[in-house]
N, C-alpha and C. Protein backbone atom coordinates (compact mmCIF):
# COMPACT_ATOMS: atom_id res chain seq x y z
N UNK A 1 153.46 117.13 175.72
CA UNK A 1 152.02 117.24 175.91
C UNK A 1 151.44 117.94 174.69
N UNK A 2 150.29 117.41 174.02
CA UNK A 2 149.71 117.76 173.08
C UNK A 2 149.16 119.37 173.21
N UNK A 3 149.86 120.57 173.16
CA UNK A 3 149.47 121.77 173.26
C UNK A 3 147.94 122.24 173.26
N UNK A 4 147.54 121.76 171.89
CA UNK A 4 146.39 121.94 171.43
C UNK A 4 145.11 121.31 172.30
N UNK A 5 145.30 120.25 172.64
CA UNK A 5 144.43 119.95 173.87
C UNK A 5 144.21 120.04 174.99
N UNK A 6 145.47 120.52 175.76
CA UNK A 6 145.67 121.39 176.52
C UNK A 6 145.05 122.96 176.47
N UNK A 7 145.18 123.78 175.54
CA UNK A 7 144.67 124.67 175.18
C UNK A 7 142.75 124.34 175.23
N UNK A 8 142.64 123.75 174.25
CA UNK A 8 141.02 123.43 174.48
C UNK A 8 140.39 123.16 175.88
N UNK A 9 141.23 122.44 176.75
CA UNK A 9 140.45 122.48 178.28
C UNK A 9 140.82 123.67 179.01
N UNK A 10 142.02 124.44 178.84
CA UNK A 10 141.92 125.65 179.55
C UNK A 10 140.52 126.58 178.39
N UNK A 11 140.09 126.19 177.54
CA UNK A 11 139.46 127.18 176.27
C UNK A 11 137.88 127.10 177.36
N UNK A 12 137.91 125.45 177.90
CA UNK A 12 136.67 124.90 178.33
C UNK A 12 136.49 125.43 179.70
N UNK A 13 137.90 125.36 180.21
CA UNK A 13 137.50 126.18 181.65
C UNK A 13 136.92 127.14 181.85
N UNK A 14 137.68 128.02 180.40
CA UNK A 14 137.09 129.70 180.84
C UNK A 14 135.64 129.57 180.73
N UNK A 15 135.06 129.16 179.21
CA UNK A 15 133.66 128.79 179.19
C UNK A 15 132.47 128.79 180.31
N UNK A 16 133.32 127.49 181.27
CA UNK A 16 132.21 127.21 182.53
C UNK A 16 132.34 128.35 183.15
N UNK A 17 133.31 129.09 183.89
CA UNK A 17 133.79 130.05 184.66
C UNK A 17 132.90 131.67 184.33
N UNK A 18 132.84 132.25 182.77
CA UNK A 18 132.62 132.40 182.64
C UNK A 18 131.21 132.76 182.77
N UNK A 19 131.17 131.83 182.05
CA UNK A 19 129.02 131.36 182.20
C UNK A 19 128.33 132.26 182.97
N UNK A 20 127.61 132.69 182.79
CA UNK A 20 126.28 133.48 183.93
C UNK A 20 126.84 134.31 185.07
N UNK A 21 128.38 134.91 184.59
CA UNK A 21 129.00 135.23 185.68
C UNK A 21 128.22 136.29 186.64
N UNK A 22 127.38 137.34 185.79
CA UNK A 22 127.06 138.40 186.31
C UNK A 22 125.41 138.23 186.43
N UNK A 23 125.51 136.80 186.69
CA UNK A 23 123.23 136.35 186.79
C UNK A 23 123.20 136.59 188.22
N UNK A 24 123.97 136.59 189.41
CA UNK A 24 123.39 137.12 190.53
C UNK A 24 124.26 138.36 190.78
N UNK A 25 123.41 139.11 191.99
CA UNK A 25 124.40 140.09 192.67
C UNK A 25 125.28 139.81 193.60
N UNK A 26 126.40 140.73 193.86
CA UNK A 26 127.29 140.02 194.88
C UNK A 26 126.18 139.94 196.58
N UNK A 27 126.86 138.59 196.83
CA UNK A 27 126.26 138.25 197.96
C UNK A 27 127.40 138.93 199.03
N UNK A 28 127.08 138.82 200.77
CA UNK A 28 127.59 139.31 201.70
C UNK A 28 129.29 139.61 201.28
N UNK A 29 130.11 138.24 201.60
CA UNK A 29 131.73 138.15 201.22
C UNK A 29 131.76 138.99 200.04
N UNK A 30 131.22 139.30 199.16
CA UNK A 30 132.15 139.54 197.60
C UNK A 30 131.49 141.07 198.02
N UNK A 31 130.28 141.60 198.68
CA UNK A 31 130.31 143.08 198.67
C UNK A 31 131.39 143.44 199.74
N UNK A 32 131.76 143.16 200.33
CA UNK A 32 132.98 142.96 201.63
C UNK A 32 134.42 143.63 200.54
N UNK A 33 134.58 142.61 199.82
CA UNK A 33 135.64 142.61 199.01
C UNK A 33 135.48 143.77 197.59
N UNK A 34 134.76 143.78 197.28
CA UNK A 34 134.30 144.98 196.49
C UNK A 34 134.20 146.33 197.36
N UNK A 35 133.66 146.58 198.17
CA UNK A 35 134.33 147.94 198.92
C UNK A 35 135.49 147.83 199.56
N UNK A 36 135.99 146.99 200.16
CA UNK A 36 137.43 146.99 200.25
C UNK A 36 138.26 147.33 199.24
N UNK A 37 137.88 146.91 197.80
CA UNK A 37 138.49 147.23 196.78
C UNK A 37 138.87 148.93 196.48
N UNK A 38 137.59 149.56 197.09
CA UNK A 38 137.45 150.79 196.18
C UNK A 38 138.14 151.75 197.33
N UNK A 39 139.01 151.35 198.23
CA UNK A 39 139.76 151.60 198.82
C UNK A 39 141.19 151.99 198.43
N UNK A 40 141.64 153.05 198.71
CA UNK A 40 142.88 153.37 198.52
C UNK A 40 144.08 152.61 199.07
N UNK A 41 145.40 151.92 198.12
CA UNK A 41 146.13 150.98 198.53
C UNK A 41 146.75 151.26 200.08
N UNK A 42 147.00 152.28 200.30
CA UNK A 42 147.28 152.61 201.91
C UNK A 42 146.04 152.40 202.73
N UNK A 43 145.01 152.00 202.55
CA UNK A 43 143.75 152.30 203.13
C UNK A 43 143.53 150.64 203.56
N UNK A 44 143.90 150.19 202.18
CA UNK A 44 143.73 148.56 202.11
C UNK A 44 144.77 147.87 203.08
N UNK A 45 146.12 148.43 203.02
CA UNK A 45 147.13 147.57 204.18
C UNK A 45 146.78 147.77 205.41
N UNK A 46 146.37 149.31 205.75
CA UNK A 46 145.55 149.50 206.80
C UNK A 46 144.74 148.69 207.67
N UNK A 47 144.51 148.59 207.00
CA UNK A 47 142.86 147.33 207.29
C UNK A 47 143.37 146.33 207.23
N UNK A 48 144.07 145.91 206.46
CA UNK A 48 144.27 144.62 206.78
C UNK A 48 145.00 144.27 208.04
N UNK A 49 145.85 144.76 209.29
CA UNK A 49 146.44 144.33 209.91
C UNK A 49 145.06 144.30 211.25
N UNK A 50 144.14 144.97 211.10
CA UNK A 50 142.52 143.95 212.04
C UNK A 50 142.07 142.99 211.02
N UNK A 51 142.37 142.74 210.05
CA UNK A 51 141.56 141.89 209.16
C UNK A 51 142.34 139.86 209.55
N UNK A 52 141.54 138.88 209.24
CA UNK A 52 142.47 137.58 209.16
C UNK A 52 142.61 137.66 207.91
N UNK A 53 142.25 137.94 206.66
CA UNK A 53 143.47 137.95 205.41
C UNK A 53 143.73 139.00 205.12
N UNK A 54 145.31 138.33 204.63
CA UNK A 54 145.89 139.26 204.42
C UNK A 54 146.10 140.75 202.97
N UNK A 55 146.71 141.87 202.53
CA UNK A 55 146.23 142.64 201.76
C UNK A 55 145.98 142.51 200.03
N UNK A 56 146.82 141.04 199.64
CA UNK A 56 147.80 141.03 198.58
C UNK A 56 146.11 140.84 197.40
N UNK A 57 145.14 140.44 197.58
CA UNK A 57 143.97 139.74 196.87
C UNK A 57 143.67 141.87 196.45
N UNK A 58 143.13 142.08 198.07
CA UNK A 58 142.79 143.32 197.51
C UNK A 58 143.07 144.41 197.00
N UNK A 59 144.51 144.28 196.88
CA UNK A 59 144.94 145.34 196.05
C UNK A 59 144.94 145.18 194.64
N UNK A 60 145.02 143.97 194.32
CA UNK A 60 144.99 143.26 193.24
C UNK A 60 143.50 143.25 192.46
N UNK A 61 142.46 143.08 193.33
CA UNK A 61 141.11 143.56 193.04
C UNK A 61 141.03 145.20 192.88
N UNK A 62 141.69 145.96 193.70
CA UNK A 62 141.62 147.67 193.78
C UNK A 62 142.28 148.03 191.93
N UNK A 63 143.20 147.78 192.04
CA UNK A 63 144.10 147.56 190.77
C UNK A 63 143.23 147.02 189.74
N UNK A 64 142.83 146.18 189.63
CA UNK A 64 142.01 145.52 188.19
C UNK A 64 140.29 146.57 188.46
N UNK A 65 139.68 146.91 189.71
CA UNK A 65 138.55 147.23 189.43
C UNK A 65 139.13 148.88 188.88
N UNK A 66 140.11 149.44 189.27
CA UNK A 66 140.24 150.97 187.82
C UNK A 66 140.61 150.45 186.52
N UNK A 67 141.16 149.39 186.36
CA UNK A 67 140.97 149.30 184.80
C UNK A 67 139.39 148.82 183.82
N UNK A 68 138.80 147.86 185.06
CA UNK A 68 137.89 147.30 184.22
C UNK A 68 136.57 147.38 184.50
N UNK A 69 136.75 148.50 185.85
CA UNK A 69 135.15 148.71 186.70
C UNK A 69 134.84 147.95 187.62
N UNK A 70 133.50 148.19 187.91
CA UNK A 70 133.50 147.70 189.65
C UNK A 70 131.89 147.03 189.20
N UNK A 71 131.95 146.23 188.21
CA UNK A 71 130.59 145.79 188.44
C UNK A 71 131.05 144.11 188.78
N UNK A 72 129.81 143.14 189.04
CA UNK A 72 129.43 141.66 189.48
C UNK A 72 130.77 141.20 188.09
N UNK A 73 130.61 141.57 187.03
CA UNK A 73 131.28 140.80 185.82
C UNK A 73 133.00 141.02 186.23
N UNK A 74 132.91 142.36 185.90
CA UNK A 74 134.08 143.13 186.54
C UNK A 74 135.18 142.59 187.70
N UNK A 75 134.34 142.43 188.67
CA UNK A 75 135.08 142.07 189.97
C UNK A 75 135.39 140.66 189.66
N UNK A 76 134.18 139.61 189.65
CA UNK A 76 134.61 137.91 189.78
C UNK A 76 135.22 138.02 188.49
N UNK A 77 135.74 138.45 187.39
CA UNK A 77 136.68 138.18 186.27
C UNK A 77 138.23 137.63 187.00
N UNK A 78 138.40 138.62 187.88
CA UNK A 78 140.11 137.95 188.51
C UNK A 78 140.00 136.68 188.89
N UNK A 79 138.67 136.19 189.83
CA UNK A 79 138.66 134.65 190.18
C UNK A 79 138.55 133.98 188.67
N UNK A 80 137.64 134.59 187.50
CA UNK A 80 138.06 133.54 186.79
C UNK A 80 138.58 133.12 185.96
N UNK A 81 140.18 134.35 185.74
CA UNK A 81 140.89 134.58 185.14
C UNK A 81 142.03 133.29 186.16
N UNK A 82 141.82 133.71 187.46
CA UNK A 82 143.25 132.75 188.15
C UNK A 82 142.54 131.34 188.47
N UNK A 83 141.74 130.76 187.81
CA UNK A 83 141.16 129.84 188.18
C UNK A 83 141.43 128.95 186.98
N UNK A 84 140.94 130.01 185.92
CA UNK A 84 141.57 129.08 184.11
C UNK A 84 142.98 128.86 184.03
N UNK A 85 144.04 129.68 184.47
CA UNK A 85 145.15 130.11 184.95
C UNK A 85 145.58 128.57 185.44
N UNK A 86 144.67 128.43 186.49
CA UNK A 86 145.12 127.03 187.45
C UNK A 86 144.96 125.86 186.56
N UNK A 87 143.56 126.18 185.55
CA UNK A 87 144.13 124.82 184.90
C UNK A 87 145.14 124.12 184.26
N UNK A 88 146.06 125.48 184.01
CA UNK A 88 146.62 125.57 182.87
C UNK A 88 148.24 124.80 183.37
N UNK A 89 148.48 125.83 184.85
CA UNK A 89 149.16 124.88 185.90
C UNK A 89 149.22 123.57 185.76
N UNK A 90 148.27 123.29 186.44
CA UNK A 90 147.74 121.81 186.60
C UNK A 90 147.88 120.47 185.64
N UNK A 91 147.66 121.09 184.21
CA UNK A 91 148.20 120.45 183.18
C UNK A 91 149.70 120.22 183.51
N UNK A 92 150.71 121.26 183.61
CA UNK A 92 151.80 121.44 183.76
C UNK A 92 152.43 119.96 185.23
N UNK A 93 151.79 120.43 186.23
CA UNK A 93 152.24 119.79 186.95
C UNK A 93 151.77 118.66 186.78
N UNK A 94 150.76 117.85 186.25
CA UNK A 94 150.73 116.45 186.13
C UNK A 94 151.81 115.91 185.20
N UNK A 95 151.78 116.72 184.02
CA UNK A 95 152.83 116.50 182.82
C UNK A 95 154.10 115.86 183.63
N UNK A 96 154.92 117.47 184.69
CA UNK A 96 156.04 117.04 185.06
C UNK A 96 156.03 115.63 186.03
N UNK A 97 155.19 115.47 186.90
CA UNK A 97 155.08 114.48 187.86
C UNK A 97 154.57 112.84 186.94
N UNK A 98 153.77 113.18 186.55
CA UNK A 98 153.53 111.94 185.89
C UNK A 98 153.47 111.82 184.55
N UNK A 99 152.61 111.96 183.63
CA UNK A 99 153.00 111.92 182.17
C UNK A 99 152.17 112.88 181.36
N UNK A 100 152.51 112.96 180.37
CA UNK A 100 151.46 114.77 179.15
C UNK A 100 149.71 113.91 179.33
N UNK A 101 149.33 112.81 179.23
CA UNK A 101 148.26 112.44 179.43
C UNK A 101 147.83 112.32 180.90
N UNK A 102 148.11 112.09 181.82
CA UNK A 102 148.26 112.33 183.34
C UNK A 102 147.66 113.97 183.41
N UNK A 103 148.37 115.00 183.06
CA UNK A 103 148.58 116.37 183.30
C UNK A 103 147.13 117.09 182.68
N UNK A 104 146.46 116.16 181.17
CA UNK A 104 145.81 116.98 180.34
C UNK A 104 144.39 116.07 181.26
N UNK A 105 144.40 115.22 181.75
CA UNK A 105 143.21 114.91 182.44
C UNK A 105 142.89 115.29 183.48
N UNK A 106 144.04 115.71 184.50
CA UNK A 106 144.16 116.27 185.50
C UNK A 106 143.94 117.96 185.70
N UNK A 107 144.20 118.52 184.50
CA UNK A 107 143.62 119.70 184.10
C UNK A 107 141.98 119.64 183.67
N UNK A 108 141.50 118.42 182.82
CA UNK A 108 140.41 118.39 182.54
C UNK A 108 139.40 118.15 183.65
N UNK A 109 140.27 117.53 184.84
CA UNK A 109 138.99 117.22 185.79
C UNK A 109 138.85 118.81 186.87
N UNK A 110 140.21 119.48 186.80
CA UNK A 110 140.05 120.75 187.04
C UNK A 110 139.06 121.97 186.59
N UNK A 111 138.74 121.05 185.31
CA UNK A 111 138.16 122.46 184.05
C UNK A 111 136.73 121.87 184.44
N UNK A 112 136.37 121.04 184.88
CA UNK A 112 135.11 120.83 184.94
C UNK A 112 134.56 120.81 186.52
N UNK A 113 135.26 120.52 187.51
CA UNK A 113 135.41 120.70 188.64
C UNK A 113 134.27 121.61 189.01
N UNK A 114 133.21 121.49 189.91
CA UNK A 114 132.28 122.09 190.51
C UNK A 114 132.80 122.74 191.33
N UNK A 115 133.30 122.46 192.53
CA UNK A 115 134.04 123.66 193.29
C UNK A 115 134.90 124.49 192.40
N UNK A 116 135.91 124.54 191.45
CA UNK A 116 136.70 125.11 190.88
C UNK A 116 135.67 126.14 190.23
N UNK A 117 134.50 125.65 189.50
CA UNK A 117 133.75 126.91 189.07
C UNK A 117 132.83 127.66 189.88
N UNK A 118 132.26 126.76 190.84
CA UNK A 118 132.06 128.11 191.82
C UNK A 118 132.78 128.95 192.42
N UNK A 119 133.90 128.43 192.46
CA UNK A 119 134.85 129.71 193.65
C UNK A 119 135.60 130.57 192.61
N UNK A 120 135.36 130.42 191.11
CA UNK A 120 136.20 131.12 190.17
C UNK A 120 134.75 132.04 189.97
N UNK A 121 133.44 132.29 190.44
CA UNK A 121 132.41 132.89 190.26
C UNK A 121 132.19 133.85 190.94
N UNK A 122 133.40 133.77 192.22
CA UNK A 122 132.80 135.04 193.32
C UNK A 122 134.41 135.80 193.80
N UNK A 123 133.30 136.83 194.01
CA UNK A 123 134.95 138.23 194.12
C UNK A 123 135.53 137.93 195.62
N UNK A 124 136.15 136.70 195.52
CA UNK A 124 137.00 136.52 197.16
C UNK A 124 138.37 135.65 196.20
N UNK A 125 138.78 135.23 197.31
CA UNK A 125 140.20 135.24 197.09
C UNK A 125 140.68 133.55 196.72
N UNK A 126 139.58 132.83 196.93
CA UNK A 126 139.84 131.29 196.99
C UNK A 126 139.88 131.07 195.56
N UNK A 127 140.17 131.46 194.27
CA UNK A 127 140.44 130.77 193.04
C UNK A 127 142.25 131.40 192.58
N UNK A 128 142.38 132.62 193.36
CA UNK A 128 143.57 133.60 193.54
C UNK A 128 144.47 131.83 194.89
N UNK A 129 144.08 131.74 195.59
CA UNK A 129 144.60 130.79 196.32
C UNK A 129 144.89 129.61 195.88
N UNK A 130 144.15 129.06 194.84
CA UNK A 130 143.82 127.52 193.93
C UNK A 130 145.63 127.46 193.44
N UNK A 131 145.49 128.73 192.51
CA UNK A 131 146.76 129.43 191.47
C UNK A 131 147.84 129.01 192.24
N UNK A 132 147.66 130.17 193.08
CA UNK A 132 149.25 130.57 193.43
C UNK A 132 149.67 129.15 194.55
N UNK A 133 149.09 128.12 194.95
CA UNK A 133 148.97 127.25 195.84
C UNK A 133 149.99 126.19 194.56
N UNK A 134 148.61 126.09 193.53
CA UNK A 134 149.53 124.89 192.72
C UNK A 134 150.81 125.58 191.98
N UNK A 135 150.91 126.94 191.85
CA UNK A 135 152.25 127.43 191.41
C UNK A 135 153.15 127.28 192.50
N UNK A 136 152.76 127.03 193.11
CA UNK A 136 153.99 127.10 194.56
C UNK A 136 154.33 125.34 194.54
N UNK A 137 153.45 124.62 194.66
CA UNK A 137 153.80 123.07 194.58
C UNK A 137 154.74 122.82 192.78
N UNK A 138 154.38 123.38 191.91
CA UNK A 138 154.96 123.22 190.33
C UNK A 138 156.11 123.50 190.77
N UNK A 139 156.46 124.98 191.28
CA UNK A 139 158.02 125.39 191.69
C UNK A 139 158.72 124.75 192.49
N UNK A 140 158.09 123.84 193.66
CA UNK A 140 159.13 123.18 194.25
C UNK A 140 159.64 121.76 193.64
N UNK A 141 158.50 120.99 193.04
CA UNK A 141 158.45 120.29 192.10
C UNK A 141 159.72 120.55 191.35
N UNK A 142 159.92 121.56 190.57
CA UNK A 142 161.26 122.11 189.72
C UNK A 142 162.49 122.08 190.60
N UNK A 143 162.08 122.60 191.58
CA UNK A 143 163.98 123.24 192.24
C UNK A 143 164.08 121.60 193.02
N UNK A 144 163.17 120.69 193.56
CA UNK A 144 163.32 119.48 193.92
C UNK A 144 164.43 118.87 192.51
N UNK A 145 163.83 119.22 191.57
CA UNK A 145 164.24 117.96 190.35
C UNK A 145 165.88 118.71 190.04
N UNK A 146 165.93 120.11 190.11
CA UNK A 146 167.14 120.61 189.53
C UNK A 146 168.36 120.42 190.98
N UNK A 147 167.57 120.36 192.14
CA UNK A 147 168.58 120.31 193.21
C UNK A 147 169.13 118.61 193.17
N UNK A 148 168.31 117.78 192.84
CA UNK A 148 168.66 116.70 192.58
C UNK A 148 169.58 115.87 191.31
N UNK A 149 169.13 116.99 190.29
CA UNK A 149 170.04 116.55 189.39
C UNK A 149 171.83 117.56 189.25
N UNK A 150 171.79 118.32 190.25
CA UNK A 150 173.17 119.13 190.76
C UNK A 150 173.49 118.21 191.63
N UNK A 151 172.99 117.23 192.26
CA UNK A 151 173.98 115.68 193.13
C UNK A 151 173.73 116.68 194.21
N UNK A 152 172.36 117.53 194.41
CA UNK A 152 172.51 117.70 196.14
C UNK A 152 171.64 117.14 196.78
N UNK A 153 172.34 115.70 197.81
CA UNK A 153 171.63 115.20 198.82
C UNK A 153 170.11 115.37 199.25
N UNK A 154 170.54 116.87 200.14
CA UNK A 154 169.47 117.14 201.06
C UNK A 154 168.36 117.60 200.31
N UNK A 155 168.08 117.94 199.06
CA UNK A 155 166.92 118.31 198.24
C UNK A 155 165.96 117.85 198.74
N UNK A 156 165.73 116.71 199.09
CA UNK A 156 164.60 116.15 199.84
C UNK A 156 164.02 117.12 201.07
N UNK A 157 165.48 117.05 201.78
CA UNK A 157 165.35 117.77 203.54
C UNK A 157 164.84 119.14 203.04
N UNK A 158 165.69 120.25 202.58
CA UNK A 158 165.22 121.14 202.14
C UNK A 158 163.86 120.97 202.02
N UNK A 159 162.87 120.68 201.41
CA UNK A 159 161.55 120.37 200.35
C UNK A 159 161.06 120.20 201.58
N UNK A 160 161.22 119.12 202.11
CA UNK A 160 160.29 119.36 203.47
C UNK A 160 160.48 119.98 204.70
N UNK A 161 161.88 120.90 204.85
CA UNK A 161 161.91 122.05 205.68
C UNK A 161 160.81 123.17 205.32
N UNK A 162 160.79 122.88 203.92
CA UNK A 162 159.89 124.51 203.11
C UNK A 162 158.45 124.07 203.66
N UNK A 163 158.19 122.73 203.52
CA UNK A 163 156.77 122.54 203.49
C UNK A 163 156.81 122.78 205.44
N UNK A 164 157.02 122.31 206.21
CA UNK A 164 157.28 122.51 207.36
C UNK A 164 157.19 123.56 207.46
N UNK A 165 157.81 124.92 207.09
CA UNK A 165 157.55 126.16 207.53
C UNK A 165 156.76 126.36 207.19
N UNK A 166 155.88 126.32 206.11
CA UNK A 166 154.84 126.54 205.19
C UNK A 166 153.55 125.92 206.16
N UNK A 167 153.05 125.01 206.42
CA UNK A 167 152.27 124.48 206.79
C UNK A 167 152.09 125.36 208.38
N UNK A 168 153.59 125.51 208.98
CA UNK A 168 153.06 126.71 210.54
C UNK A 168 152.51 127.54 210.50
């Protein structure tokens, strides 16, 4: 895969993502998640076991808002740090599945993607989910191809035992 163009659409992602990050204030969800943040990490697991998600976003927000502050720019930077992140994935996994031109369009329709830049705009957890979602499909992708090329059978079964548990 042509690196360099690859590089330019993750260059383009950040761009959109970026953009006007800090032109509104946080709305309801992202002030939610911003004082949750400014929460002490025992404070945060706390809470989370009345909460439906779970702690791993906000500590991760608690953690990045002492290094980089707690303002609108500040906070949505992690969404759109793991959101450029995803494109970058995404390239990756089209590459392996189908071909380096497959992967760099498939990243490009990522980098331009309207949902992808709104949810990489606000301090919640859905561009943190985008990531680690297609890093989790890239990795099985891999141990599928390496369990298969070790002559083991069930690689398949496996793959969809994981997704099976995964999906309960």
């Amino acid at each position: 895969m042509n690196r360099l163009l690859v590089l330019l659409v993750v260059l383009l992602a950040f761009g959109l993502r970026v953009a006007m990050l800090d032109h509104q204030s946080f709305w309801n969800d992202e002030g939610n998640s911003a004082r949750i943040a400014e929460r002490s990490p025992r404070l945060i697991v706390e809470g989370a076991a009345g909460d439906i998600h779970p702690p791993g976003y906000y500590l991760l927000l608690a953690g990045w808002r002492a290094v980089a502050g707690h303002s609108e720019f500040a906070l949505r930077f992690v969404s759109v740090a793991a959101s450029t992140l995803a494109a970058a994935v995404i390239a990756a996994l089209g590459q392996r599945l189908f071909s380096a031109a497959a992967g760099l369009l498939a990243a490009l329709l990522a980098a331009v993607s309207a949902f992808q830049v709104y949810y990489a705009q606000e301090a919640r957890m859905y561009a943190l989910l985008a990531l680690l979602a297609t890093l989790s499909l890239l990795l099985t992708v891999d141990v599928l191809r390496h369990l298969e090329k070790k002559g083991i059978q069930s690689a398949r079964a496996l793959i969809a035992g994981y997704v099976l548990v995964n999906a309960a």
